[in-house]
N, C-alpha and C. Protein backbone atom coordinates (compact mmCIF):
# COMPACT_ATOMS: atom_id res chain seq x y z
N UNK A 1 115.06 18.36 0.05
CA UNK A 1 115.64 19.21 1.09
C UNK A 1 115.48 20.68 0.73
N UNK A 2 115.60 20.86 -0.30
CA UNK A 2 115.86 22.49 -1.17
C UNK A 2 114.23 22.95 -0.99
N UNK A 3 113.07 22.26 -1.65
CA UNK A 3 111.90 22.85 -0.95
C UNK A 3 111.53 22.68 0.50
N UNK A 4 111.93 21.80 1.46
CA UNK A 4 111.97 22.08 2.50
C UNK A 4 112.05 23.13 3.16
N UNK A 5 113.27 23.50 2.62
CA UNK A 5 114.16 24.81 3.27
C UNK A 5 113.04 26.12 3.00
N UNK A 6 112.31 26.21 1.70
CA UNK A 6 112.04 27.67 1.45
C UNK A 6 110.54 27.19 1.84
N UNK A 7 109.39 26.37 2.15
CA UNK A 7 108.81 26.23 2.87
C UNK A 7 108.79 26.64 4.49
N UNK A 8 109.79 26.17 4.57
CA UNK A 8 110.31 26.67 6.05
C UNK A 8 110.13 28.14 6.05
N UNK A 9 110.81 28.84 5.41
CA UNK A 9 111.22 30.53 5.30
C UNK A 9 109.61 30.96 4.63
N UNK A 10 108.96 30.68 3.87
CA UNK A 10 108.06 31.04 4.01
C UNK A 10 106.82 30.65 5.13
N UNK A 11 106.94 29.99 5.79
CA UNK A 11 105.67 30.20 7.48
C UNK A 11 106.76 30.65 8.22
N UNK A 12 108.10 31.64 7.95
CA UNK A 12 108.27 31.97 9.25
C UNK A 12 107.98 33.18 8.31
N UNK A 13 107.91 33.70 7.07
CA UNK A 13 107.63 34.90 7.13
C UNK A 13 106.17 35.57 7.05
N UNK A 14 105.49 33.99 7.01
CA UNK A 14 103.76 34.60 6.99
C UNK A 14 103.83 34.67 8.66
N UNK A 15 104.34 33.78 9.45
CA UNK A 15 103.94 34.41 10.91
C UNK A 15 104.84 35.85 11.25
N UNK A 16 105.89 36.23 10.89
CA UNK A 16 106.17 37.13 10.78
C UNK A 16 104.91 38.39 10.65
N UNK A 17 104.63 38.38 9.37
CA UNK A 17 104.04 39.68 8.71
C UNK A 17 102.35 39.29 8.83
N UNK A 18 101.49 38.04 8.56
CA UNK A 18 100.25 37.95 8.31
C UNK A 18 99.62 37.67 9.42
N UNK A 19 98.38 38.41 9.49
CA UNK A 19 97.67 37.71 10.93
C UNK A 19 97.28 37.08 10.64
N UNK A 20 97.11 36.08 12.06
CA UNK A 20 96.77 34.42 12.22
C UNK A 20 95.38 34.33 12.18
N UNK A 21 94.86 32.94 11.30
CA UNK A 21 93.85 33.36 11.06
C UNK A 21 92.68 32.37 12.00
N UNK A 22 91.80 33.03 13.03
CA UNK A 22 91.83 32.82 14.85
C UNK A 22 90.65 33.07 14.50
N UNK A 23 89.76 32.58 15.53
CA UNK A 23 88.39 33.25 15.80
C UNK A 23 88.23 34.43 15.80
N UNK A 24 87.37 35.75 15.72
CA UNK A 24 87.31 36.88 16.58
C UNK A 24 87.17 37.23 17.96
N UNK A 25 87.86 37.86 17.66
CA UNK A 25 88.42 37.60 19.53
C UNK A 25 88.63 39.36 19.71
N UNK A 26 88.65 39.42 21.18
CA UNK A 26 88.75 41.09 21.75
C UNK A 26 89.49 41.05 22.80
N UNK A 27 89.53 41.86 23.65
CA UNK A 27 90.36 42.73 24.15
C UNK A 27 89.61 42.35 25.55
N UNK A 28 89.36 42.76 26.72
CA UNK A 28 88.43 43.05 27.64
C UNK A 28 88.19 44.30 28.09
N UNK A 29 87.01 44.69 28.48
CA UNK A 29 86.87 45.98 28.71
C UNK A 29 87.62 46.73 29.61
N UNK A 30 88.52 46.29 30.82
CA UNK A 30 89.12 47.21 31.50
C UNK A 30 90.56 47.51 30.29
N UNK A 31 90.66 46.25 29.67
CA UNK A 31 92.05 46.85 28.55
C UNK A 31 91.80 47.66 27.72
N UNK A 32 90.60 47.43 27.47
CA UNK A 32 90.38 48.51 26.09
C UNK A 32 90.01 50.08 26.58
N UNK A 33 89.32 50.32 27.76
CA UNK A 33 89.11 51.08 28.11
C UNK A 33 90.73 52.04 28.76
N UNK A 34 91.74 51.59 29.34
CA UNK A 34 92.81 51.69 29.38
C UNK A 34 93.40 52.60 27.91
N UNK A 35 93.38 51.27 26.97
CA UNK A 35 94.08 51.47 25.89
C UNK A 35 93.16 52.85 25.41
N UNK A 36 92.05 53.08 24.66
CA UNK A 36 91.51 54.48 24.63
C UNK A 36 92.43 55.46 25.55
N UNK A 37 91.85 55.49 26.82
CA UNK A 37 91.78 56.69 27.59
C UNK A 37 93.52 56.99 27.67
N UNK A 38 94.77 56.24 26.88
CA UNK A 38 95.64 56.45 26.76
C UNK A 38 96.01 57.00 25.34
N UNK A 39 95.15 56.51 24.93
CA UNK A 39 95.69 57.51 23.13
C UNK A 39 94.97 58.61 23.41
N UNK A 40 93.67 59.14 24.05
CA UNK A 40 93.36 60.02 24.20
C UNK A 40 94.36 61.19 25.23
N UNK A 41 95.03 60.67 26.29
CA UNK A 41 95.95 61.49 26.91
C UNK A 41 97.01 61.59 26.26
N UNK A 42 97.85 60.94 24.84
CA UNK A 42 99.12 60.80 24.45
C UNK A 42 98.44 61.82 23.08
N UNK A 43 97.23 61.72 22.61
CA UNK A 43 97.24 63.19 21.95
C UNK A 43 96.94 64.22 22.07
N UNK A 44 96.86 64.75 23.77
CA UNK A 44 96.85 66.25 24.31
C UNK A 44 98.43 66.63 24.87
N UNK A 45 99.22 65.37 24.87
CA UNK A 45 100.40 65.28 25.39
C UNK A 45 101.09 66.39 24.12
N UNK A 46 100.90 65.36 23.00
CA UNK A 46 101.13 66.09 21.83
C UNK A 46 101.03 67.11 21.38
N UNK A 47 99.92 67.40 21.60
CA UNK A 47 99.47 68.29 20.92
C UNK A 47 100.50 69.80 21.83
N UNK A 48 100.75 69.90 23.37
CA UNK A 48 101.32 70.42 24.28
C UNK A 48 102.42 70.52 23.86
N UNK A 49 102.96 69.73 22.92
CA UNK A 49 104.70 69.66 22.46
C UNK A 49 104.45 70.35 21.33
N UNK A 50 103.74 69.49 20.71
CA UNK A 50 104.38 70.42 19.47
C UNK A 50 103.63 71.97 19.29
N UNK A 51 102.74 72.25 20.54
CA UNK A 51 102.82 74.27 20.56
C UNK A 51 103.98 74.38 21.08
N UNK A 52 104.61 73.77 22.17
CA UNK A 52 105.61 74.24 22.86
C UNK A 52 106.95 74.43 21.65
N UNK A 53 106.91 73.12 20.76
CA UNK A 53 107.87 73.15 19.72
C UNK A 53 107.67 74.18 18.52
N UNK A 54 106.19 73.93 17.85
CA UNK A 54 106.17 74.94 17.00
C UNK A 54 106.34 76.75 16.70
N UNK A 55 105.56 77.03 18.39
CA UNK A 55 104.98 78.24 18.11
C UNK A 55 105.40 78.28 19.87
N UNK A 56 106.77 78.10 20.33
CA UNK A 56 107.62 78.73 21.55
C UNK A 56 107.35 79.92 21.87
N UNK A 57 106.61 80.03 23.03
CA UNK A 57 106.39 81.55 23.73
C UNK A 57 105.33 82.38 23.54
N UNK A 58 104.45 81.80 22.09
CA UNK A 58 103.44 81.92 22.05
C UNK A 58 102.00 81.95 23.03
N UNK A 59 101.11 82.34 22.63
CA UNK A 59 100.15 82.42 23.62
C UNK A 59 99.27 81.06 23.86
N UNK A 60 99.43 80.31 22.60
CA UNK A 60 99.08 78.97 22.22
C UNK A 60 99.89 77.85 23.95
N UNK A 61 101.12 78.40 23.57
CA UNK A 61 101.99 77.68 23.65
C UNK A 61 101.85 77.89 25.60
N UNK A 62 101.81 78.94 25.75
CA UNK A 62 101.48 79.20 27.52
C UNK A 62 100.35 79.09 28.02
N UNK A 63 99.47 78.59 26.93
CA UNK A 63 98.41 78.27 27.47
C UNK A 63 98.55 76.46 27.97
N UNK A 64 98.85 76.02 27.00
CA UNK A 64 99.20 74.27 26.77
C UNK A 64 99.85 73.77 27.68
N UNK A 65 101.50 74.17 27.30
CA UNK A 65 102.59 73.55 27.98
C UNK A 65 102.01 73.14 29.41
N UNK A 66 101.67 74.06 30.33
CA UNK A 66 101.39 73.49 31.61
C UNK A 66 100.64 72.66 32.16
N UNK A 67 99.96 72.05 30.82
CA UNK A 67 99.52 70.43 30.98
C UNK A 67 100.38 69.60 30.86
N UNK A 68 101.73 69.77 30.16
CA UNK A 68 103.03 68.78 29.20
C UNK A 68 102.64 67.44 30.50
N UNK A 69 103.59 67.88 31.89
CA UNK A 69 104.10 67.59 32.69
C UNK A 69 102.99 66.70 33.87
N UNK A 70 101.86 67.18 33.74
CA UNK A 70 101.14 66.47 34.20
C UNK A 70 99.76 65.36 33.59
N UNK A 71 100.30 65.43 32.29
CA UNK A 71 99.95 64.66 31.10
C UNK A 71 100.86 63.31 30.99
N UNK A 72 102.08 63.64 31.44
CA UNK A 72 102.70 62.69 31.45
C UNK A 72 103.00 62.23 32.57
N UNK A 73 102.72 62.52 33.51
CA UNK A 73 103.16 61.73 34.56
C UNK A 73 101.62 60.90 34.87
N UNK A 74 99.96 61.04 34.34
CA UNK A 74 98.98 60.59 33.89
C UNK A 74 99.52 59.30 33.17
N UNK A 75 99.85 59.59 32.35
CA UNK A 75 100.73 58.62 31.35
C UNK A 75 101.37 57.74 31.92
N UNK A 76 101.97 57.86 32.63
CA UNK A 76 102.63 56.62 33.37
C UNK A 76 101.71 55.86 34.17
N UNK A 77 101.25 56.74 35.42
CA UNK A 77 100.29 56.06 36.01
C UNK A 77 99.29 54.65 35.31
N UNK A 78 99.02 55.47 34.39
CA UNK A 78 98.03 54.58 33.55
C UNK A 78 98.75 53.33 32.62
N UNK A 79 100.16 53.47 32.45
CA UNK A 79 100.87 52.47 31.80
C UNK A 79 101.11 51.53 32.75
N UNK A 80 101.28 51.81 33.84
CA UNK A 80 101.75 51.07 35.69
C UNK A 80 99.94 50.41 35.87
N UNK A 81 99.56 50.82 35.44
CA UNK A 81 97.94 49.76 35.58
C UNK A 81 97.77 48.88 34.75
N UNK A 82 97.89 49.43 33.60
CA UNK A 82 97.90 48.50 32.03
C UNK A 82 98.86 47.58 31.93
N UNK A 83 99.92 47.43 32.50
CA UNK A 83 100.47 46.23 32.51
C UNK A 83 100.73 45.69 33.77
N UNK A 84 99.90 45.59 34.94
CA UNK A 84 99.62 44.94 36.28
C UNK A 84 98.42 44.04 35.56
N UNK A 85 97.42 45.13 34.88
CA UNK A 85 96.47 44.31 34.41
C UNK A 85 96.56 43.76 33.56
N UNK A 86 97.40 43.48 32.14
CA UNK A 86 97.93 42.96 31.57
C UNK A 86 98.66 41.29 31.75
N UNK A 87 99.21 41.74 33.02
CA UNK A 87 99.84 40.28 33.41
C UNK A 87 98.57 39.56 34.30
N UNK A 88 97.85 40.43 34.97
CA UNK A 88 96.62 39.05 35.33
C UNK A 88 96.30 38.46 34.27
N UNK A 89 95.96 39.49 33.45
CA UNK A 89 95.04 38.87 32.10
C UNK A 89 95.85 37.96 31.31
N UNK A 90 97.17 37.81 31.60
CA UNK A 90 98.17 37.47 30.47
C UNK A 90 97.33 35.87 29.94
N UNK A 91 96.70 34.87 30.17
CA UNK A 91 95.94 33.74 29.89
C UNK A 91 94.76 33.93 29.20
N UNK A 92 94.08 35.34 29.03
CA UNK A 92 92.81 35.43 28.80
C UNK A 92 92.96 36.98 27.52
N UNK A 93 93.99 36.78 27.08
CA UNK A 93 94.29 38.02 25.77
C UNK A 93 94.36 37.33 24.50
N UNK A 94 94.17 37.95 23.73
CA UNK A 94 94.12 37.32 22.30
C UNK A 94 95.71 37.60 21.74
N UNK A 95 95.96 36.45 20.84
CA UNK A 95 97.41 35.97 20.94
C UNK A 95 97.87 37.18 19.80
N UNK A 96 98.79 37.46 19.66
CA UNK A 96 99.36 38.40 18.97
C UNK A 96 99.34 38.37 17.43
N UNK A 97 99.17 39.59 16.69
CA UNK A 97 99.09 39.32 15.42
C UNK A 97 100.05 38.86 14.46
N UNK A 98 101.80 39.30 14.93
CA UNK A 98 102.31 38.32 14.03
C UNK A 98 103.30 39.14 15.37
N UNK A 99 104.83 38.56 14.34
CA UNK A 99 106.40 38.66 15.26
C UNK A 99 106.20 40.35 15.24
N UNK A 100 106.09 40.93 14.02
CA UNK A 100 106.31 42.76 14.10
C UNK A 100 105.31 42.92 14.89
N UNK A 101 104.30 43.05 14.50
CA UNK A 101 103.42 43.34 15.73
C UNK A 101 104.04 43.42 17.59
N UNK A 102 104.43 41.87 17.58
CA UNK A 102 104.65 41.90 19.08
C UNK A 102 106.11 43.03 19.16
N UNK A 103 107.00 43.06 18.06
CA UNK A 103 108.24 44.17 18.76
C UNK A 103 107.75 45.38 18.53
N UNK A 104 106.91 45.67 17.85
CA UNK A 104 106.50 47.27 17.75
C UNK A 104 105.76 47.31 19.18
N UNK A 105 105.00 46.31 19.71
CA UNK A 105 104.36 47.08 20.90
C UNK A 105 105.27 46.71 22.22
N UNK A 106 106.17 45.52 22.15
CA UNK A 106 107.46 45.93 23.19
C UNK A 106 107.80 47.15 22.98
N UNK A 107 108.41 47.92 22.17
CA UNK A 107 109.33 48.93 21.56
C UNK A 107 108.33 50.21 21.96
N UNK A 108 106.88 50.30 21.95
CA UNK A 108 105.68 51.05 22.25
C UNK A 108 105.41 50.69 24.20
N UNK A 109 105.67 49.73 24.80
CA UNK A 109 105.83 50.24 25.94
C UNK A 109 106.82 50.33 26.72
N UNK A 110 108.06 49.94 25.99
CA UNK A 110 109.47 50.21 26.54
C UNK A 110 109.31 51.85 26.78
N UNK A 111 109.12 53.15 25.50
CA UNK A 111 109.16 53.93 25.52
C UNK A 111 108.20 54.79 26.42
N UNK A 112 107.19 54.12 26.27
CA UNK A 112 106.17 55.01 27.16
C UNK A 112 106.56 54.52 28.15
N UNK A 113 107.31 53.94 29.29
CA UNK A 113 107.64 53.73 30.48
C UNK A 113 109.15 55.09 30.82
N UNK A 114 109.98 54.56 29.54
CA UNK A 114 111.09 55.54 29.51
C UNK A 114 110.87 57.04 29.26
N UNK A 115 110.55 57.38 28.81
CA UNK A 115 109.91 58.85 28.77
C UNK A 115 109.28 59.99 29.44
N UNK A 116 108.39 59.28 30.23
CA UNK A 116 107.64 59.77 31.24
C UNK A 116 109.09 59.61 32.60
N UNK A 117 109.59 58.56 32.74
CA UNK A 117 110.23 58.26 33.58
C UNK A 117 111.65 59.37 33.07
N UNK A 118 112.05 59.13 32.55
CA UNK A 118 113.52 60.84 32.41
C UNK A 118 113.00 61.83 32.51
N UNK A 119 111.55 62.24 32.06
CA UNK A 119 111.36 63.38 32.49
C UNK A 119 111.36 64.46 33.81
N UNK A 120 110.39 62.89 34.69
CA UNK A 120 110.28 63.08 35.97
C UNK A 120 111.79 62.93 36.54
N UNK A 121 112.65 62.55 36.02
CA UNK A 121 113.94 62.66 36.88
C UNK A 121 114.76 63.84 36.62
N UNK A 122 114.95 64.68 35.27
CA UNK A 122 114.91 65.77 35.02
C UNK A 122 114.19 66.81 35.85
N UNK A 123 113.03 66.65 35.84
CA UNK A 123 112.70 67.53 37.01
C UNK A 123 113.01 67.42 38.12
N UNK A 124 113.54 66.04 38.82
CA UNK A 124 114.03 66.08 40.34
C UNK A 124 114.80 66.77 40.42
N UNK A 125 116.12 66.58 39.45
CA UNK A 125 117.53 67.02 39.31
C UNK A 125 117.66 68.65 39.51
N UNK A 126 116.42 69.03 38.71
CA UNK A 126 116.35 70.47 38.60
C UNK A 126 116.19 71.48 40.11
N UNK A 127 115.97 70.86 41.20
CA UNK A 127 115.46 70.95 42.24
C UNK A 127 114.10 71.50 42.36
N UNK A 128 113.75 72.03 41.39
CA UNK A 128 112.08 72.38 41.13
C UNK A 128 111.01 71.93 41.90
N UNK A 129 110.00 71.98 42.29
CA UNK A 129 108.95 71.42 43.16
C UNK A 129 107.77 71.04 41.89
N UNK A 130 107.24 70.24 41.75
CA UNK A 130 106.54 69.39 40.79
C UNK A 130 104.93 68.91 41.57
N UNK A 131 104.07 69.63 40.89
CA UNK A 131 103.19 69.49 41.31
C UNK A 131 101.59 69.19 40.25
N UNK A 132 100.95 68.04 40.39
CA UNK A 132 100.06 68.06 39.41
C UNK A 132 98.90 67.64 40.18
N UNK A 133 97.43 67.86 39.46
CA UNK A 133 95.99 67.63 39.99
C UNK A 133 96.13 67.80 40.77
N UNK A 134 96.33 69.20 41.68
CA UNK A 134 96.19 69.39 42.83
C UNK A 134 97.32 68.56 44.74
N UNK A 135 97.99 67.89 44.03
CA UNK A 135 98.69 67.05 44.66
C UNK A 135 100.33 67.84 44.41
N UNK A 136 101.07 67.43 45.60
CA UNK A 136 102.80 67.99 45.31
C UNK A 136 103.32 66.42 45.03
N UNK A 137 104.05 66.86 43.77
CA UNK A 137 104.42 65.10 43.29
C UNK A 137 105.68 65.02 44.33
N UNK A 138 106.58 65.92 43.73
CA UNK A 138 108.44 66.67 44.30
C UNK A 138 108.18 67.68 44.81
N UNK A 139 108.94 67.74 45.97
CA UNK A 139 109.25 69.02 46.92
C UNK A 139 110.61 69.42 45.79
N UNK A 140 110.87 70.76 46.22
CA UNK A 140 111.49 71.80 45.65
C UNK A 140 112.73 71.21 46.48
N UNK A 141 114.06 71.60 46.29
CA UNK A 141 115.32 71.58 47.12
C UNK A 141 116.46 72.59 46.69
N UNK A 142 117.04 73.10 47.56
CA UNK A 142 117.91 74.35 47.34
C UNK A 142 119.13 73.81 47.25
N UNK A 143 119.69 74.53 46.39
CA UNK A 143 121.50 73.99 46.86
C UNK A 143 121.69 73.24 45.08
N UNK A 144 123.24 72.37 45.13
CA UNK A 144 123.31 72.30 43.52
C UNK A 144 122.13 71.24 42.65
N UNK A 145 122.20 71.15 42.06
CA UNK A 145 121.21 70.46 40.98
C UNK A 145 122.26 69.22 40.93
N UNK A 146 121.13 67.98 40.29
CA UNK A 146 121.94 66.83 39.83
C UNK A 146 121.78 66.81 38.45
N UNK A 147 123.38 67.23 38.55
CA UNK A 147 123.57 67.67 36.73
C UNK A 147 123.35 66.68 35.86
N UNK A 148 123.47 65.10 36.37
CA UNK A 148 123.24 63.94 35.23
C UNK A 148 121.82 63.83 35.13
N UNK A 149 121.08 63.73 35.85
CA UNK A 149 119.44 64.09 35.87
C UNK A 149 118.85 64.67 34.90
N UNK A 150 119.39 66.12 34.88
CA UNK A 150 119.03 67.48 34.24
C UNK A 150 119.07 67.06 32.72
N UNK A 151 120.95 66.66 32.18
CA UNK A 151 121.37 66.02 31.01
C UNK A 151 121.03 64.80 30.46
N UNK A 152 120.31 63.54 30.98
CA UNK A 152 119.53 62.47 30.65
C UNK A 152 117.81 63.35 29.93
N UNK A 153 117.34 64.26 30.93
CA UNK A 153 116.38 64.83 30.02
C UNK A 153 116.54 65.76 29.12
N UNK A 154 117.09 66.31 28.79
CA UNK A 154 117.78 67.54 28.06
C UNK A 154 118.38 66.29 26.70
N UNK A 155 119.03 65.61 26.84
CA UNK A 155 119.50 64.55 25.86
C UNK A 155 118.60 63.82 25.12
N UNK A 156 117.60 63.39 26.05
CA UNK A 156 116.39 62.02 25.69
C UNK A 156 115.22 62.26 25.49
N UNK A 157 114.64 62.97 26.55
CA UNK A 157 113.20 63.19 26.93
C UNK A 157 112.53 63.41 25.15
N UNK A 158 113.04 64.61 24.73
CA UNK A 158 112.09 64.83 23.26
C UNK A 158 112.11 63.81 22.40
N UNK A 159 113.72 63.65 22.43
CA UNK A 159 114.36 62.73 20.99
C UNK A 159 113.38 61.43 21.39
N UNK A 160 113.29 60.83 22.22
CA UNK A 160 112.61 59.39 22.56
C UNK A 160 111.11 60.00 22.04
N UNK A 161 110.17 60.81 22.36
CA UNK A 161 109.24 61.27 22.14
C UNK A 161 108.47 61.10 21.40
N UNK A 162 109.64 61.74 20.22
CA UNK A 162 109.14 61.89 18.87
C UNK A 162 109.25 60.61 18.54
N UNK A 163 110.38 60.21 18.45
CA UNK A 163 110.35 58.60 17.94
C UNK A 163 109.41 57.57 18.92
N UNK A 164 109.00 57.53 19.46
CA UNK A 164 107.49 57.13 20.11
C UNK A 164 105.63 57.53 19.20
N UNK A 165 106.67 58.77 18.77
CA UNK A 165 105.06 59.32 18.03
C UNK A 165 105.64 58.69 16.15
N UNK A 166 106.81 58.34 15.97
CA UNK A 166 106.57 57.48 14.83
C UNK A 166 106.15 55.92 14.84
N UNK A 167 106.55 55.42 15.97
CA UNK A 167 105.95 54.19 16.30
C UNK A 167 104.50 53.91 16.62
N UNK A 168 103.79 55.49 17.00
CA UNK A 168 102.33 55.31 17.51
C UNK A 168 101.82 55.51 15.48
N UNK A 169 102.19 56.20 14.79
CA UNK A 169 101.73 56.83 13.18
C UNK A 169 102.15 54.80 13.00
N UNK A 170 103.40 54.60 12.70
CA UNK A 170 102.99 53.11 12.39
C UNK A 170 101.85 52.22 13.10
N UNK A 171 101.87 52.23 14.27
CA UNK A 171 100.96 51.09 14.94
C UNK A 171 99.35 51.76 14.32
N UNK A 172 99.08 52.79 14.18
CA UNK A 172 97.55 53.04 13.57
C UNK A 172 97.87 52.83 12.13
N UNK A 173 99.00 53.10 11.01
CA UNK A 173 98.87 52.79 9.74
C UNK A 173 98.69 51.41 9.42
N UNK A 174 99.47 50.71 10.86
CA UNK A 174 99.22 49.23 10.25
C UNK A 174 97.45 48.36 10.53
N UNK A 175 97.36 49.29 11.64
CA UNK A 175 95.69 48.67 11.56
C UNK A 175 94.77 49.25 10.47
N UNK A 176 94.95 50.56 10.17
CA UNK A 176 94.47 50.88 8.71
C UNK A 176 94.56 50.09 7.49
N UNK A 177 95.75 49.48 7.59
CA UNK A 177 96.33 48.40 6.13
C UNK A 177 95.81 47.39 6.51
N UNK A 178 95.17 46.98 7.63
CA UNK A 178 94.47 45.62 7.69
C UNK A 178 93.42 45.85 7.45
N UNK A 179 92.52 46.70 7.99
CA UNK A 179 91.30 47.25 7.49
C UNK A 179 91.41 47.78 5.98
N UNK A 180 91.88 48.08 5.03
CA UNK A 180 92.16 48.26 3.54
C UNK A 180 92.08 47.16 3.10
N UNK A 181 92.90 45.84 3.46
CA UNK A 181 93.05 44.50 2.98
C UNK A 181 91.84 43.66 3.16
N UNK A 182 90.64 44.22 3.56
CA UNK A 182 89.37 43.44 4.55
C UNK A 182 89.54 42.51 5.49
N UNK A 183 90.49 43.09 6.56
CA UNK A 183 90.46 41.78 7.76
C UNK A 183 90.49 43.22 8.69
N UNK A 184 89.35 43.03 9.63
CA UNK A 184 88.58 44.82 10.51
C UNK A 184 89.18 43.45 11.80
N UNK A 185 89.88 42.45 12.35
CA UNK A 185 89.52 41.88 13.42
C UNK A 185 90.66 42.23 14.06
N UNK A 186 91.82 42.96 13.38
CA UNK A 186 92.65 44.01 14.41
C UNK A 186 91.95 45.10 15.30
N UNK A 187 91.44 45.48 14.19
CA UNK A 187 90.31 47.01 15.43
C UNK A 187 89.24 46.53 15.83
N UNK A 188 88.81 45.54 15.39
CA UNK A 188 87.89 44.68 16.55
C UNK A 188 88.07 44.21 17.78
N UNK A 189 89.58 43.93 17.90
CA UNK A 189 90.16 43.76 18.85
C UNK A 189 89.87 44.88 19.64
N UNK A 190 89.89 46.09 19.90
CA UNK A 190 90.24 47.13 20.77
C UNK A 190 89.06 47.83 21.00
N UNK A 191 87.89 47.46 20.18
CA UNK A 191 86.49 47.93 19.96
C UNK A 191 85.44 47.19 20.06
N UNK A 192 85.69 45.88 20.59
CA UNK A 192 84.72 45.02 21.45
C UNK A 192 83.79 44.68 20.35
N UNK A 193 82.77 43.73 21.31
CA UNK A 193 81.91 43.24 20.09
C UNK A 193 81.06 44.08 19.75
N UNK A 194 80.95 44.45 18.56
CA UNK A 194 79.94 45.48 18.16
C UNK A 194 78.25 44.19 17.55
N UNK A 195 77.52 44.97 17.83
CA UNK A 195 76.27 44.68 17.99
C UNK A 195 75.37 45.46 16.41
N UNK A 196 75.27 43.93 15.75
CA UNK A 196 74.50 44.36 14.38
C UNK A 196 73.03 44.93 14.70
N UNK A 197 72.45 46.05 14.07
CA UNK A 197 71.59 46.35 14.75
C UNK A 197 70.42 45.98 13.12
């Protein structure tokens, strides 16, 4: 019974922590292409914050910022595709690498849904008129502000942010540590079949 037991606890902690060891398998190209063209917009997002954070009022900083807002509302858009397309695909994705894996990337699109989303309500509240790529997202409105609006972003919007950008530094350290350990079929995943030449 006694090795039973720690048999047991050990395959729940190799499925836990070790990837399963699966054919090579990928991603499909509208996901992967998704997934790119979203780390590529989440590090100009960045990069927009932290002038706005570092170097406030700067010339850096007024040049940037006025992408913040329409970087992120990009950001959403593109998260509102990625998981429409996600759930077609949900039969035809490669199965997850272990239990952390799957809550770091719940926890990775909980936030990128929440974030983008207080912001844009922060700006409603503000009565401000909101306008990006040429399009009016929000009309402007006169008269009082909705003060809980205003205070949900003022409270959340950064703090969630940042802690989004420690969850994005883990989710690339941990594909780095798989690639260190010689198993590349995490970033193979997201980088399709590459072609020995």
């Amino acid at each position: 019974m006694f090795t039973f037991d720690i048999k047991k606890k050990e395959a729940a902690m190799k499925d836990t922590f070790e990837t399963p060891r699966s054919p090579d398998d990928h991603y499909d190209a509208v996901s992967r292409t998704l997934h790119w063209l979203m780390a590529l917009v989440f590090t100009w997002s960045y990069c927009t914050a932290a002038a706005h954070y570092l170097a406030s009022d700067s010339a850096l900083d007024k040049l940037l910022w006025p992408y913040h807002k329409p970087a992120g509302l990009l950001l959403l858009v593109l998260l509102i595709l990625r998981a429409g397309w996600n759930l077609l695909q949900r039969h035809n994705r490669p199965p997850s690498v272990n239990r952390l894996a799957s809550f770091g990337h719940g926890a990775l699109y909980a936030l990128m849904f929440l974030i983008p989303t207080i912001g844009l309500l922060r700006q409603y509240g503000s009565g401000r008129e909101f306008s990006a790529f040429g399009l009016t997202i929000m009309q402007g409105f006169e008269g009082e502000k909705v003060q809980w609006m205003i205070d949900l972003g003022r409270d959340f919007h950064s703090e969630l942010g940042w802690a989004m950008l420690v969850l994005i530094v883990g989710h690339i350290g941990a594909v780095i540590l798989h690639a260190l350990r010689g198993d590349t079929r995490v970033l193979r995943r997201m980088l399709g079949k590459v072609r020995r030449v």
